[in-house]
C-alpha atoms as a PDB file:
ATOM      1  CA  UNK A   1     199.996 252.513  85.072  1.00  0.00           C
ATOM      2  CA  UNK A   2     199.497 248.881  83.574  1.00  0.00           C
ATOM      3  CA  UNK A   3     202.504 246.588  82.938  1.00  0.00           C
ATOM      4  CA  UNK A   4     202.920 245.136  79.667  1.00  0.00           C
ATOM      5  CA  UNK A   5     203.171 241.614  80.109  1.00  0.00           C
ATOM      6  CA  UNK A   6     205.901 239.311  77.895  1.00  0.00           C
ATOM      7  CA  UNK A   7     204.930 237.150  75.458  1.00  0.00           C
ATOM      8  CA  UNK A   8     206.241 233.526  75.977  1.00  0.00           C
ATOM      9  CA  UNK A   9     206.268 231.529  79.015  1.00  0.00           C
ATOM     10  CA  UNK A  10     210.223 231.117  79.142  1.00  0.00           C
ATOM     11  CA  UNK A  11     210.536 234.758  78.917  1.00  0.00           C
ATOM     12  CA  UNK A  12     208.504 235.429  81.765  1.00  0.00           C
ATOM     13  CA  UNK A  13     210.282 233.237  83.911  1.00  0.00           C
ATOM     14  CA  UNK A  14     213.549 234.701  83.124  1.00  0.00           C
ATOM     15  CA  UNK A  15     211.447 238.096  83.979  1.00  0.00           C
ATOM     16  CA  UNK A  16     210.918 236.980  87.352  1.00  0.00           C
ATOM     17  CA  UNK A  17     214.070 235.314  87.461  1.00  0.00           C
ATOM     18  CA  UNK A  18     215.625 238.443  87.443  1.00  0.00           C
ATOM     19  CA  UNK A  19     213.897 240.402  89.426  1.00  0.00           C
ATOM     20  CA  UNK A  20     214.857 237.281  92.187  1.00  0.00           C
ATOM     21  CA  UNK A  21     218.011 237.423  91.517  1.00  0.00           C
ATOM     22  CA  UNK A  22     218.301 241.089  92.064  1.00  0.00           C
ATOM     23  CA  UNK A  23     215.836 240.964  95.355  1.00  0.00           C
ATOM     24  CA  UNK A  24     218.016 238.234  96.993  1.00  0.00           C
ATOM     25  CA  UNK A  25     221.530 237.487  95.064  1.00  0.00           C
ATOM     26  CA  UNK A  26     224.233 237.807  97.206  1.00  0.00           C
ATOM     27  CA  UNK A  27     226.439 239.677  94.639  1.00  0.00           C
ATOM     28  CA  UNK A  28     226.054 242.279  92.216  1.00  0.00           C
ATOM     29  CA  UNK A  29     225.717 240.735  88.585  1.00  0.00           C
ATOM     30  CA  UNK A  30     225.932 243.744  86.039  1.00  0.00           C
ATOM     31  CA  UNK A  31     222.267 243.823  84.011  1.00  0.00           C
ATOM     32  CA  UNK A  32     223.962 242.708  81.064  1.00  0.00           C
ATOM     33  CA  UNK A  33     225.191 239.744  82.860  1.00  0.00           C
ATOM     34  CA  UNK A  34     222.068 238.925  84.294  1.00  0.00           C
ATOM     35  CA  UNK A  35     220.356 239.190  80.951  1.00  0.00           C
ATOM     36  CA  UNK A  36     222.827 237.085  79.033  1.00  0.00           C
ATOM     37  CA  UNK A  37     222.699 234.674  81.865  1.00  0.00           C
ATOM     38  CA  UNK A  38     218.879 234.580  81.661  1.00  0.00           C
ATOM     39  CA  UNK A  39     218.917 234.195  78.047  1.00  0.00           C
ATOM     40  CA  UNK A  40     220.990 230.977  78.317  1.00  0.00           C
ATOM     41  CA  UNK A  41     218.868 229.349  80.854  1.00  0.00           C
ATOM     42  CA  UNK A  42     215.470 229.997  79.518  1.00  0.00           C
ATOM     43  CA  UNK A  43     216.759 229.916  76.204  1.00  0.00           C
ATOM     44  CA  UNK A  44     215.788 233.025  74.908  1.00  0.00           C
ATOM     45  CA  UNK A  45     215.806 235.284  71.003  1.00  0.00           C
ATOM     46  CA  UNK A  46     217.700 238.044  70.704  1.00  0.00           C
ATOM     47  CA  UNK A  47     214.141 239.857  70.901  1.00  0.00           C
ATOM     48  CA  UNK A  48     213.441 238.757  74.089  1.00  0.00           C
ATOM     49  CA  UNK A  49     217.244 239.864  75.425  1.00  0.00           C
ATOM     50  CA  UNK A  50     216.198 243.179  74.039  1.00  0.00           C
ATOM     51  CA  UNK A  51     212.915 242.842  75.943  1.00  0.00           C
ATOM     52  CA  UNK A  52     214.801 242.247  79.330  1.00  0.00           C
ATOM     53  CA  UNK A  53     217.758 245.011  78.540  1.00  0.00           C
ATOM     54  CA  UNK A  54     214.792 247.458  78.666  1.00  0.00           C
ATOM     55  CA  UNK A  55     212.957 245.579  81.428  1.00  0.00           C
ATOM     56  CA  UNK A  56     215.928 245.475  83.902  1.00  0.00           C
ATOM     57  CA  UNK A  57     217.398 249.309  82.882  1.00  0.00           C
ATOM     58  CA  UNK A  58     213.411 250.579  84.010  1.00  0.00           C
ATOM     59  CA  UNK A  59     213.284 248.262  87.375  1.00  0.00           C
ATOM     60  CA  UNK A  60     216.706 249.526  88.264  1.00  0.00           C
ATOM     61  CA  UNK A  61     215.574 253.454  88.291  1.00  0.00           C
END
């Protein structure tokens, strides 16, 4: 199955921001925390938060 890769360089460094942060963070962060935190720090659209809602709900299961 191939991956469909985010547009924008900022939003795939919050990608693989999150998926760090849920590898190796020490505590729990809800996904919608994690996504509104990413969205701040990379400075993100409200498209793109939609992109990583949908991106961190399918890496969870």
């Amino acid at each position: 199955m191939a991956t469909v890769q985010p547009q924008g360089e900022n939003l795939r460094k919050a990608v693989k921001w999150i998926s760090e942060e849920r590898k190796y963070g020490t505590d729990e962060k809800k996904p919608s925390a994690l996504v509104e935190e990413a969205c701040l720090k990379f400075n993100l659209s409200p498209k793109d938060a939609e992109y990583l809602m949908k991106f961190v709900q399918h890496e969870k299961s």
